[in-house]
Protein backbone atom coordinates (compact mmCIF):
# COMPACT_ATOMS: atom_id res chain seq x y z
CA UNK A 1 -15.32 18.77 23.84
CA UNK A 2 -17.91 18.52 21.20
CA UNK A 3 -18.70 14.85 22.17
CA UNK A 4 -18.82 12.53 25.14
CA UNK A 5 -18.67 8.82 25.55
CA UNK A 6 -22.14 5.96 26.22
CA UNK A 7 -21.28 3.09 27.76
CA UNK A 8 -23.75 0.56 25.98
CA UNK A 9 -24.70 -1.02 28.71
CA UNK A 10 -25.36 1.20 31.33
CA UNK A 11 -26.20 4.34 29.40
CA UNK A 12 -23.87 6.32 31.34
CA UNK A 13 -22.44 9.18 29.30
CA UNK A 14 -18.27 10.26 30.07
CA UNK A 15 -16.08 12.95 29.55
CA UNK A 16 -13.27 11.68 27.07
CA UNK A 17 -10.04 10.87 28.92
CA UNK A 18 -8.80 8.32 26.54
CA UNK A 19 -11.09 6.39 27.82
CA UNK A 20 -11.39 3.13 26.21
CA UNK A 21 -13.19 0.90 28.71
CA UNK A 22 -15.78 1.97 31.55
CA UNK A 23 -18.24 -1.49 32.04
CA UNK A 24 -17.64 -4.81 31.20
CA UNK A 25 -18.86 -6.93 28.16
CA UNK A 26 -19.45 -3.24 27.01
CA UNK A 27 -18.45 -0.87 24.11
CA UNK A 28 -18.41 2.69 24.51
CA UNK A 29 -19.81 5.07 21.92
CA UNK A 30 -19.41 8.78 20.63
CA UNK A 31 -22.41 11.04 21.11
CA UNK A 32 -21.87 14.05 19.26
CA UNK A 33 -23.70 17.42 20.23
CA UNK A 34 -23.86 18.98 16.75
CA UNK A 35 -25.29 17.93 13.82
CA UNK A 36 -22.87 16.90 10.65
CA UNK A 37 -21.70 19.01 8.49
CA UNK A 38 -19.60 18.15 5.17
CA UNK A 39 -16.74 20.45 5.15
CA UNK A 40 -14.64 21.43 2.37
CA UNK A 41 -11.54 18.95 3.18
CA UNK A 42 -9.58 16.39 2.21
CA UNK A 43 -10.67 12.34 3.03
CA UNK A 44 -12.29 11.79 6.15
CA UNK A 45 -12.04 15.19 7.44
CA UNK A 46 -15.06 16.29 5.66
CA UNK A 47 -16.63 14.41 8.16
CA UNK A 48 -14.44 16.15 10.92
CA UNK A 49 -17.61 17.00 13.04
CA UNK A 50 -18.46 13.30 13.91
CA UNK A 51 -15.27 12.10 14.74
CA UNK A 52 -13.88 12.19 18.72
CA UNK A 53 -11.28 14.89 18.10
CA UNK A 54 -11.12 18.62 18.90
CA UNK A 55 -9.94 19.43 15.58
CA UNK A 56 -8.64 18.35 12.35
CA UNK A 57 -4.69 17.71 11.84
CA UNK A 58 -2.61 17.38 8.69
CA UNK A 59 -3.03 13.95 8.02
CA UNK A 60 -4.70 12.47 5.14
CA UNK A 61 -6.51 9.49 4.65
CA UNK A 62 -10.26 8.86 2.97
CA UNK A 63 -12.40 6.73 1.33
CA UNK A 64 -12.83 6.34 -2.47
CA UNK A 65 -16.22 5.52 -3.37
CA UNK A 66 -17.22 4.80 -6.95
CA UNK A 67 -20.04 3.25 -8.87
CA UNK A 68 -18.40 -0.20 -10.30
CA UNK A 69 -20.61 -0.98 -13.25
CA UNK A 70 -18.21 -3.35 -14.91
CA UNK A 71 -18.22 -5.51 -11.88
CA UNK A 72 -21.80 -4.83 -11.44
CA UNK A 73 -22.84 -6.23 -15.07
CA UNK A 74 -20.47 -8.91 -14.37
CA UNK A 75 -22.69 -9.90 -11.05
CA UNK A 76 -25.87 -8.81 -11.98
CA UNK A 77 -26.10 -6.18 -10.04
CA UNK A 78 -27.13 -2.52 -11.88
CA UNK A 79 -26.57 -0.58 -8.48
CA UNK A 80 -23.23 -1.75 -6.78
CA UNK A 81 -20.83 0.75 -5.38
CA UNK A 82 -17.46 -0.07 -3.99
CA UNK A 83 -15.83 1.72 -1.32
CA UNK A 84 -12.02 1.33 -1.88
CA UNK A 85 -9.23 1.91 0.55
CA UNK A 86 -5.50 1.96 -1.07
CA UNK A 87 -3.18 3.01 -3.21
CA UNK A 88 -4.80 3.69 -6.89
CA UNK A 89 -3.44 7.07 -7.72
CA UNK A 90 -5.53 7.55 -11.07
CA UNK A 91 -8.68 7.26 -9.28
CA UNK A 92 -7.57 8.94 -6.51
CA UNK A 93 -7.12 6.21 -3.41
CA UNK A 94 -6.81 8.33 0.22
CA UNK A 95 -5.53 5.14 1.68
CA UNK A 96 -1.30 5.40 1.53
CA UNK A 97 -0.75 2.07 3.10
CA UNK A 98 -3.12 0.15 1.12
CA UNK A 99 -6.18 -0.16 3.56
CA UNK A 100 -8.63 0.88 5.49
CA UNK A 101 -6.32 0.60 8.78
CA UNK A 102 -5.46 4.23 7.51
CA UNK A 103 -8.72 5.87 8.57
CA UNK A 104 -8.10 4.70 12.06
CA UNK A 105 -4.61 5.79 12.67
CA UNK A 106 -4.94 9.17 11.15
CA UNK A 107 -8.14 10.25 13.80
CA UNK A 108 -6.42 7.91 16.42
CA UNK A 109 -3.11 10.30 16.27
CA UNK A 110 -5.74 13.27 16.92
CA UNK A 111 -6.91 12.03 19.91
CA UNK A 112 -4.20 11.24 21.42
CA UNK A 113 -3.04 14.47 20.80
CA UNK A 114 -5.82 16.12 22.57
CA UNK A 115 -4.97 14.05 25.83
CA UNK A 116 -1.44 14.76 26.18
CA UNK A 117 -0.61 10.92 25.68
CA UNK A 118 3.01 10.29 25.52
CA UNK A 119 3.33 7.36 23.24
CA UNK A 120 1.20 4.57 21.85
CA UNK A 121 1.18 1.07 21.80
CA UNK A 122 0.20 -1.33 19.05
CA UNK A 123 -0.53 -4.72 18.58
CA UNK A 124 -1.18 -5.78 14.24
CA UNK A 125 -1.13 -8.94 12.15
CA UNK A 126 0.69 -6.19 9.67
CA UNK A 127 -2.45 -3.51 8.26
CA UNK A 128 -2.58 -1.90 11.70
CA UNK A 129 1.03 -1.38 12.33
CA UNK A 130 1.91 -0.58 9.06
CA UNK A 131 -0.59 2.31 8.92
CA UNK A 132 0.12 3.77 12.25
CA UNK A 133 3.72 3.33 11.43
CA UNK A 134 3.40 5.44 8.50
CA UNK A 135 1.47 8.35 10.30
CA UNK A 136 2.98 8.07 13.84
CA UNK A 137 6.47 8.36 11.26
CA UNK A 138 5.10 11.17 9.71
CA UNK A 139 4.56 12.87 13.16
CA UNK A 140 7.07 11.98 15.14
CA UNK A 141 4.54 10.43 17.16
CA UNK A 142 5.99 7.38 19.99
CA UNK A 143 4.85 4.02 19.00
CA UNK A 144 5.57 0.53 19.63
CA UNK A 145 4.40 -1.93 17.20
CA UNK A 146 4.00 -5.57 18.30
CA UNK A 147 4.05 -8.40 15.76
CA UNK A 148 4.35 -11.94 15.33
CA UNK A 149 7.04 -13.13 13.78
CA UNK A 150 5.28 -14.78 11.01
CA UNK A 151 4.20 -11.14 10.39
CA UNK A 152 6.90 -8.81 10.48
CA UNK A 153 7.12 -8.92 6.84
CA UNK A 154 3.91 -6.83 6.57
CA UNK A 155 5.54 -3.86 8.70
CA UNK A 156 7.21 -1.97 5.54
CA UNK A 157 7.05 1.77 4.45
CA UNK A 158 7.82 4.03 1.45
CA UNK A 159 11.93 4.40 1.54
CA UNK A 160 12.85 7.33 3.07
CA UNK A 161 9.81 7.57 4.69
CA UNK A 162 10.30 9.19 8.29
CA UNK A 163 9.72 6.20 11.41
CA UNK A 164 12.72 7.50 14.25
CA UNK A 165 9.70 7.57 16.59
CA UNK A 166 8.50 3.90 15.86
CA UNK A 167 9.86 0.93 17.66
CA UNK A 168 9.50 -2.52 15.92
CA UNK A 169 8.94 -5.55 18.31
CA UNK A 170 9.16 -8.54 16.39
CA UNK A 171 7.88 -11.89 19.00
CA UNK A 172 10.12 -14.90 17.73
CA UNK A 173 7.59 -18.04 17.06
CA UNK A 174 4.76 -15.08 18.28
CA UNK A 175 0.93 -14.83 16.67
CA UNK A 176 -1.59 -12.15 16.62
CA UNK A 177 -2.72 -13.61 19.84
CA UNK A 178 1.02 -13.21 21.48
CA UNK A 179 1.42 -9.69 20.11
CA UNK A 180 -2.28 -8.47 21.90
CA UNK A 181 -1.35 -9.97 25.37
CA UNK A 182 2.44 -8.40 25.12
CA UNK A 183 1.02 -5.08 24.55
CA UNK A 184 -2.11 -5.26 26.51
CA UNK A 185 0.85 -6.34 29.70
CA UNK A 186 3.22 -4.03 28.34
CA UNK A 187 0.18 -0.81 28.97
CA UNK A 188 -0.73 -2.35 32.30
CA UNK A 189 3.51 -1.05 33.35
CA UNK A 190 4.25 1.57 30.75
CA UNK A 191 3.23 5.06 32.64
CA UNK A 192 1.97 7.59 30.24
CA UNK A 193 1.43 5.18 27.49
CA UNK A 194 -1.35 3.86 25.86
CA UNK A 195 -2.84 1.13 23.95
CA UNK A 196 -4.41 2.35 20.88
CA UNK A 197 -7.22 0.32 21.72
CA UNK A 198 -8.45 -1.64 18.89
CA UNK A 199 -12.45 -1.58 18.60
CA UNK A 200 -12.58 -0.24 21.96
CA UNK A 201 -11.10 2.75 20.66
CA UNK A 202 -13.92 4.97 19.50
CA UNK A 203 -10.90 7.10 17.06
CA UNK A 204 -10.88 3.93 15.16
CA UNK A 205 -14.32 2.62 14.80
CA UNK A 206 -15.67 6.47 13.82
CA UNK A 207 -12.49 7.05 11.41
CA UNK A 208 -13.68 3.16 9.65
CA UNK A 209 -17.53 4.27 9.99
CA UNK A 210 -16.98 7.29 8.12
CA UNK A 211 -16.89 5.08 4.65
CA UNK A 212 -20.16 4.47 5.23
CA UNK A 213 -20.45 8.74 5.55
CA UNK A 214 -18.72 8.86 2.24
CA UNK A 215 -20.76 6.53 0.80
CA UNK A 216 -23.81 7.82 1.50
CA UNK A 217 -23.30 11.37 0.41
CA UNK A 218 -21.56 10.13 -2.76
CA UNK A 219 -24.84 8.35 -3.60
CA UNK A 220 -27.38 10.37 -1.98
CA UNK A 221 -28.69 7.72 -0.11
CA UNK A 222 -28.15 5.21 2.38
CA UNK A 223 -26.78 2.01 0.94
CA UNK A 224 -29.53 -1.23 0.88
CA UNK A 225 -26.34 -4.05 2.20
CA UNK A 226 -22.67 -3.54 2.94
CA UNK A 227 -20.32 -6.14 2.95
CA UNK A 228 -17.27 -6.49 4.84
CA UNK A 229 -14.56 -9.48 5.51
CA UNK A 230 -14.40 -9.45 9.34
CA UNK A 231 -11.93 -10.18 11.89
CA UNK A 232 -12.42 -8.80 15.24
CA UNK A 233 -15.03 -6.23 14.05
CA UNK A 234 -14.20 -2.42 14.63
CA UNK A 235 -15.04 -1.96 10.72
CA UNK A 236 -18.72 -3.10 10.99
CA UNK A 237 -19.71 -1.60 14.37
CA UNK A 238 -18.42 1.55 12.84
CA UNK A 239 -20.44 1.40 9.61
CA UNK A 240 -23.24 0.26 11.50
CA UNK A 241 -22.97 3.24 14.18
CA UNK A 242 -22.18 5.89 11.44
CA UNK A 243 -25.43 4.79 9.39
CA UNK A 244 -27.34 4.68 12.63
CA UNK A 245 -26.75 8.61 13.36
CA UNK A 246 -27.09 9.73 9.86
CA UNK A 247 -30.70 8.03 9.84
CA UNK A 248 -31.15 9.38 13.66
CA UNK A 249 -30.28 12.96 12.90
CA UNK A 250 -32.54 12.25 9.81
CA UNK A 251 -29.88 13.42 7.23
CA UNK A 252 -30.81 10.59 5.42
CA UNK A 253 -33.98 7.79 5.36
CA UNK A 254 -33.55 4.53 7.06
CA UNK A 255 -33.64 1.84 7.52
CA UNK A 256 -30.00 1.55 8.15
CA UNK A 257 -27.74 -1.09 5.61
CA UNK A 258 -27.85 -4.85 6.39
CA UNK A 259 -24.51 -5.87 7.47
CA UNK A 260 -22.93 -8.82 5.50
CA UNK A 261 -19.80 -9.76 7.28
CA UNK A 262 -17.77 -12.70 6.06
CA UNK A 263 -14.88 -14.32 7.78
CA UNK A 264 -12.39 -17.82 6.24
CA UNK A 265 -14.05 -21.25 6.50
CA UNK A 266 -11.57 -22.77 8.79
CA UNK A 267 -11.83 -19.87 11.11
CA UNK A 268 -15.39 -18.36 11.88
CA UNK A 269 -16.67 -17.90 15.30
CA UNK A 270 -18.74 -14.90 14.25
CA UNK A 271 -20.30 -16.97 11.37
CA UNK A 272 -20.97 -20.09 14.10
CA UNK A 273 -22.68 -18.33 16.46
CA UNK A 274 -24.69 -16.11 14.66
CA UNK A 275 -25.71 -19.23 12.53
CA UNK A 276 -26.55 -20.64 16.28
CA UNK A 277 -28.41 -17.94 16.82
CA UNK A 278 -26.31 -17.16 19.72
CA UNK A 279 -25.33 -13.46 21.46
CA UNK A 280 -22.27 -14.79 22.88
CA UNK A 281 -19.24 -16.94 22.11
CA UNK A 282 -18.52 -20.41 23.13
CA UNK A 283 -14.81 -21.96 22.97
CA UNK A 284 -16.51 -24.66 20.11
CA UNK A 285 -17.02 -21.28 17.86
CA UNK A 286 -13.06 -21.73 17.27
CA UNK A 287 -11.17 -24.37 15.62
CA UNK A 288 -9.59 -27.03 17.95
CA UNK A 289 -6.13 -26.28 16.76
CA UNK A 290 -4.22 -23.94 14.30
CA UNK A 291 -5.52 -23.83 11.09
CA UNK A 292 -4.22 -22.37 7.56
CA UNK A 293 -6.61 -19.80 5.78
CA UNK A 294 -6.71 -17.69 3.01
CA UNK A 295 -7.00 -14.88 4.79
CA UNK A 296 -4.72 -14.49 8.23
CA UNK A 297 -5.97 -10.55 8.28
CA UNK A 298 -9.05 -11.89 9.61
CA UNK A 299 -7.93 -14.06 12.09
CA UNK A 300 -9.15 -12.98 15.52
CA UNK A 301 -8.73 -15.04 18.34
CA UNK A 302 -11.27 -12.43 20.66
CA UNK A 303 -13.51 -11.05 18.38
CA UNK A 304 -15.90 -8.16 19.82
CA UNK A 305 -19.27 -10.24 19.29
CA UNK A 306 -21.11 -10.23 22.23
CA UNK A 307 -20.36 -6.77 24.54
CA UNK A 308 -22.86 -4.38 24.40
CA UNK A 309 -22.75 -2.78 21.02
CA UNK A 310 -20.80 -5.82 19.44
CA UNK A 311 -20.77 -7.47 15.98
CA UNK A 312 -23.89 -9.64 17.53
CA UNK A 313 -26.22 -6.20 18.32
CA UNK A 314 -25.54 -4.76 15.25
CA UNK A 315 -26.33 -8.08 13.05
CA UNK A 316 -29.36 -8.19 15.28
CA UNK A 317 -30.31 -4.22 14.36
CA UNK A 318 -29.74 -4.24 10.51
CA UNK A 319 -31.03 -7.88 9.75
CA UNK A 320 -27.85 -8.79 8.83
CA UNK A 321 -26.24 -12.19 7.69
CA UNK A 322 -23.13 -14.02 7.99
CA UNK A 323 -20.67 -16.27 5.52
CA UNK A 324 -17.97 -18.52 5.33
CA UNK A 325 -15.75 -18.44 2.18
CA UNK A 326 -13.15 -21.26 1.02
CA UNK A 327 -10.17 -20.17 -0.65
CA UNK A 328 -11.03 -21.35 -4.18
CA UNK A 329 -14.18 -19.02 -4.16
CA UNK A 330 -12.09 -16.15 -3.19
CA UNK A 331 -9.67 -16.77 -5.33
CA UNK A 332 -11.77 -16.25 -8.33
CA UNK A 333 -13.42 -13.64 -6.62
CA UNK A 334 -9.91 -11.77 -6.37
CA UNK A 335 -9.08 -12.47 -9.87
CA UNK A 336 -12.79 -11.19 -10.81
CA UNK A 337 -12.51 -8.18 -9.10
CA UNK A 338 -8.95 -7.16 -10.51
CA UNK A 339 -9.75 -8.10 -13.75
CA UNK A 340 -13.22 -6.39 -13.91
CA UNK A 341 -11.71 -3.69 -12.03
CA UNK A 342 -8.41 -2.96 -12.49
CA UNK A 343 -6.52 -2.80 -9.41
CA UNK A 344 -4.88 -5.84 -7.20
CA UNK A 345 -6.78 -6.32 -3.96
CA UNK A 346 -6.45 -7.63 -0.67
CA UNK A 347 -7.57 -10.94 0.73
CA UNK A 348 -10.52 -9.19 2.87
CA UNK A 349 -11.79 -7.68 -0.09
CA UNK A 350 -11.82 -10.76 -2.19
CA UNK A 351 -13.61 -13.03 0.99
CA UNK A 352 -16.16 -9.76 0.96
CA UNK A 353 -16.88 -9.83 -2.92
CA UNK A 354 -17.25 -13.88 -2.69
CA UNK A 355 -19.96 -13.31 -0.09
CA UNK A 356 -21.72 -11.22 -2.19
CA UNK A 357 -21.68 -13.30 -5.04
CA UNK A 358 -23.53 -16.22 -2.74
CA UNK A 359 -25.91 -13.54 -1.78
CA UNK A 360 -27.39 -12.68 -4.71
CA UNK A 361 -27.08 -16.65 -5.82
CA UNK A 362 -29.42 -17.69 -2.68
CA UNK A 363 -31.59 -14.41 -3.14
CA UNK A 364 -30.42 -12.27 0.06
CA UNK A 365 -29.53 -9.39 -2.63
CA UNK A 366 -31.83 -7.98 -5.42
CA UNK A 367 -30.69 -6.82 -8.71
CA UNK A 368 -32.02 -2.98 -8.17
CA UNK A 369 -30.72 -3.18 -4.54
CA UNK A 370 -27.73 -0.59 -3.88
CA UNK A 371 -24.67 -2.01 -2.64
CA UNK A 372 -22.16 -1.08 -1.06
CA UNK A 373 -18.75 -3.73 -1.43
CA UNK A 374 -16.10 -2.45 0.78
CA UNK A 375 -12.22 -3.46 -0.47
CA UNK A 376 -10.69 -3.07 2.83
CA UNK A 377 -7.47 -2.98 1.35
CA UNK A 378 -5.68 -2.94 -2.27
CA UNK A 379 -3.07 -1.15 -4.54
CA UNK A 380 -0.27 -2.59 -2.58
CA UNK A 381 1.41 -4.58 -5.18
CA UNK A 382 0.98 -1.39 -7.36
CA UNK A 383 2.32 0.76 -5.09
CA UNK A 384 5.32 -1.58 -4.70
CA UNK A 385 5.71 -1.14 -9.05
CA UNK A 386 5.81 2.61 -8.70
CA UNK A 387 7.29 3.40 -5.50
CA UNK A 388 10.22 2.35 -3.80
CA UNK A 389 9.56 0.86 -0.28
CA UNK A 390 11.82 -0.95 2.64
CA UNK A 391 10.77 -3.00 5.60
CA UNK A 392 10.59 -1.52 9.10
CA UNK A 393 14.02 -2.85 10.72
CA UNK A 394 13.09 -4.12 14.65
CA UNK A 395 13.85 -2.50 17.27
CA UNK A 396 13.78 -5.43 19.18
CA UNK A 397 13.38 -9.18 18.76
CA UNK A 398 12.55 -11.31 21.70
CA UNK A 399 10.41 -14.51 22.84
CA UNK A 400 6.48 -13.36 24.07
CA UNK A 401 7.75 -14.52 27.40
CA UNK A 402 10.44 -12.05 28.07
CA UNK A 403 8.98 -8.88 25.62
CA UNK A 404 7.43 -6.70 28.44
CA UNK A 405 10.59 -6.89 30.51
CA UNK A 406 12.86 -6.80 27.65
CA UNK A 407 11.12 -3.82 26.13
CA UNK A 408 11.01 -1.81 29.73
CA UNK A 409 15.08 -2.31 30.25
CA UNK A 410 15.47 -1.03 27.00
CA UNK A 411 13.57 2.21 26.97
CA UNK A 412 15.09 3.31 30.11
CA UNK A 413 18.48 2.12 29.04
């Protein structure tokens, strides 16, 4: 293979087996042995020699980046650049789902490929499953999507699209929370299976962190700050890793971007501990009880904040900053952006924007500083205008309690 695996902790470099855990409180990371080059492809597969696969497959899925001057003027700003992940068909959005979910799935579906997995399992508060619903469809690939109840809405697809390989399991009265544990038991009994892997999975963090590849070759430069809404943090560690080899194999100067992540008021254990200058979570970094928030896609009841390589090392290594973001504020932010901009966004994307706007109001962002503003997701109510779609019918439906048994009878029914 053209790469191999670090465990963060240890140092240790692997052979790729799927490998998605080797040392506790400890990421693993891809260390390529060639240096990047662009290639003439479509989306993220110009970047096809840093990402953990042995080749590229017909899949699409990329990053639009694009200088927003509107929204720039409008913030003060005379070099912000937004990287945009959705549907937007004018401008040419890579993203069929309407986020950035797609750039994991469509490496993820590579890799797995390359190790002979039989099927994949998948845990999503809706971005997530919906994406790898739409390529494992596409590919007749084996999944099984967990959900919540409270988010089975989110699991729909263009009508007619292909999904006989993908199994809906919908928990009754289940969270994100339920729907990780049910598939983390359900991998522990499923032979030949796998978890995707969420930010453990190095597939996903590289196919997020090659925005950050996009962006810099689109402006010929490494960005100053990139902002992010965060939930359990694959999209950050990503950027951060991607703009850590570009400087390393000196394709472009450092230092690397500050990292601005920003997370809901009510719910913000990154944003509490870093503010507590702490490299680890504590239990009073979460709310005491279930809270309502503008944005659910960034609840994350086990963010990946303190392992080696987490959202804390990487906040530490680009002088980065936190924020918290009350609904109001990213309301207007939303209606700013879609205004200014022209497209419908996603709640991440408006929490991000909002958290650049208190930036530059406390003086963390210059007016000649290049930005980079990442909308994690958006198009989706246009893409609902133009296209037909239909929801994802379940497979199963079951209590959190009985879904690993449930599911096993059924496949070998």
């Amino acid at each position: 293979m053209k790469y191999q695996l670090k465990c963060l902790k240890t140092n240790q470099l692997l052979n790729d087996e799927y490998t998605l855990h080797h040392t506790d409180n400890a990421l693993l990371q891809s260390v390529y042995h060639q240096p990047l080059e662009v290639q003439e492809a479509e989306g993220l597969w110009q970047f096809e020699d840093w990402l953990p696969v042995s080749k590229a497959n017909e899949l699409v899925a990329g990053t639009l980046t694009y200088k927003a001057e509107a929204l720039g003027e409008e913030l003060g700003l005379s070099n912000l650049w937004v990287t945009f992940h959705g549907y937007w068909p004018e401008k040419g959005g890579l993203c069929p789902t309407g986020s950035f979910k797609d750039l994991e799935a469509v490496p993820t579906i590579q890799r797995l490929r390359d190790h002979d997995v039989t099927g994949v399992i998948c845990a999503s508060a809706g971005n997530t499953a919906r994406a790898f619903a739409h390529y494992c469809g596409l590919t007749d690939t084996p999944l099984i999507v967990i959900v919540g109840e409270e988010h089975a809405q989110r699991l729909w697809l263009r009508k007619d699209h292909p999904n006989e390989s993908v199994r809906l399991v919908v928990l009754k009265g289940g969270d994100y929370a339920d729907a990780k544990r049910v598939a983390k038991h359900l991998a522990n009994r499923l032979e030949e299976w796998v978890l995707e892997g969420g930010v453990h999975n190095v597939a996903r963090r590289d196919g997020m962190g090659s925005l950050m590849l996009d962006a810099a070759f689109t402006i010929g430069q490494l960005p100053d700050h990139y902002f992010q809404g965060i939930g359990g943090g694959p999209g950050p560690i990503g950027t951060h890793e991607m703009a850590t080899r570009l400087v390393d194999e000196g394709v472009f100067d450092g230092p690397v971007p500050r990292q601005h992540v920003s997370q809901n008021v009510e719910h913000s254990p990154i944003h509490n501990a870093w503010q507590a200058g702490r490299d680890h979570l504590v239990d009073g970094d979460f709310p005491d009880e279930e809270v309502d928030v503008y944005s659910d896609l960034l609840l994350n009841a086990a963010p990946a904040y303190g392992q080696a390589g987490g959202v804390h090392d990487i906040l530490d290594d680009s002088d980065g900053q936190t924020y918290v973001v009350e609904q109001p504020v990213a309301e207007a932010a939303k209606s700013l952006f879609e205004t200014t901009e022209g497209i419908d966004i996603l709640p991440p994307g408006a929490i991000a924007l909002a958290s650049l706007q208190e930036a530059i109001e406390v003086g963390e962002v210059e007016e000649e500083d290049c930005v980079v503003l990442n909308i994690s997701g958006g198009g989706t109510q246009r893409l609902k205008q133009d296209l037909d779609t239909e929801a994802v019918q379940p497979w199963l439906t079951v209590e959190a309690s009985r879904a690993v048994d449930t599911i096993l009878a059924r496949l070998s029914a």
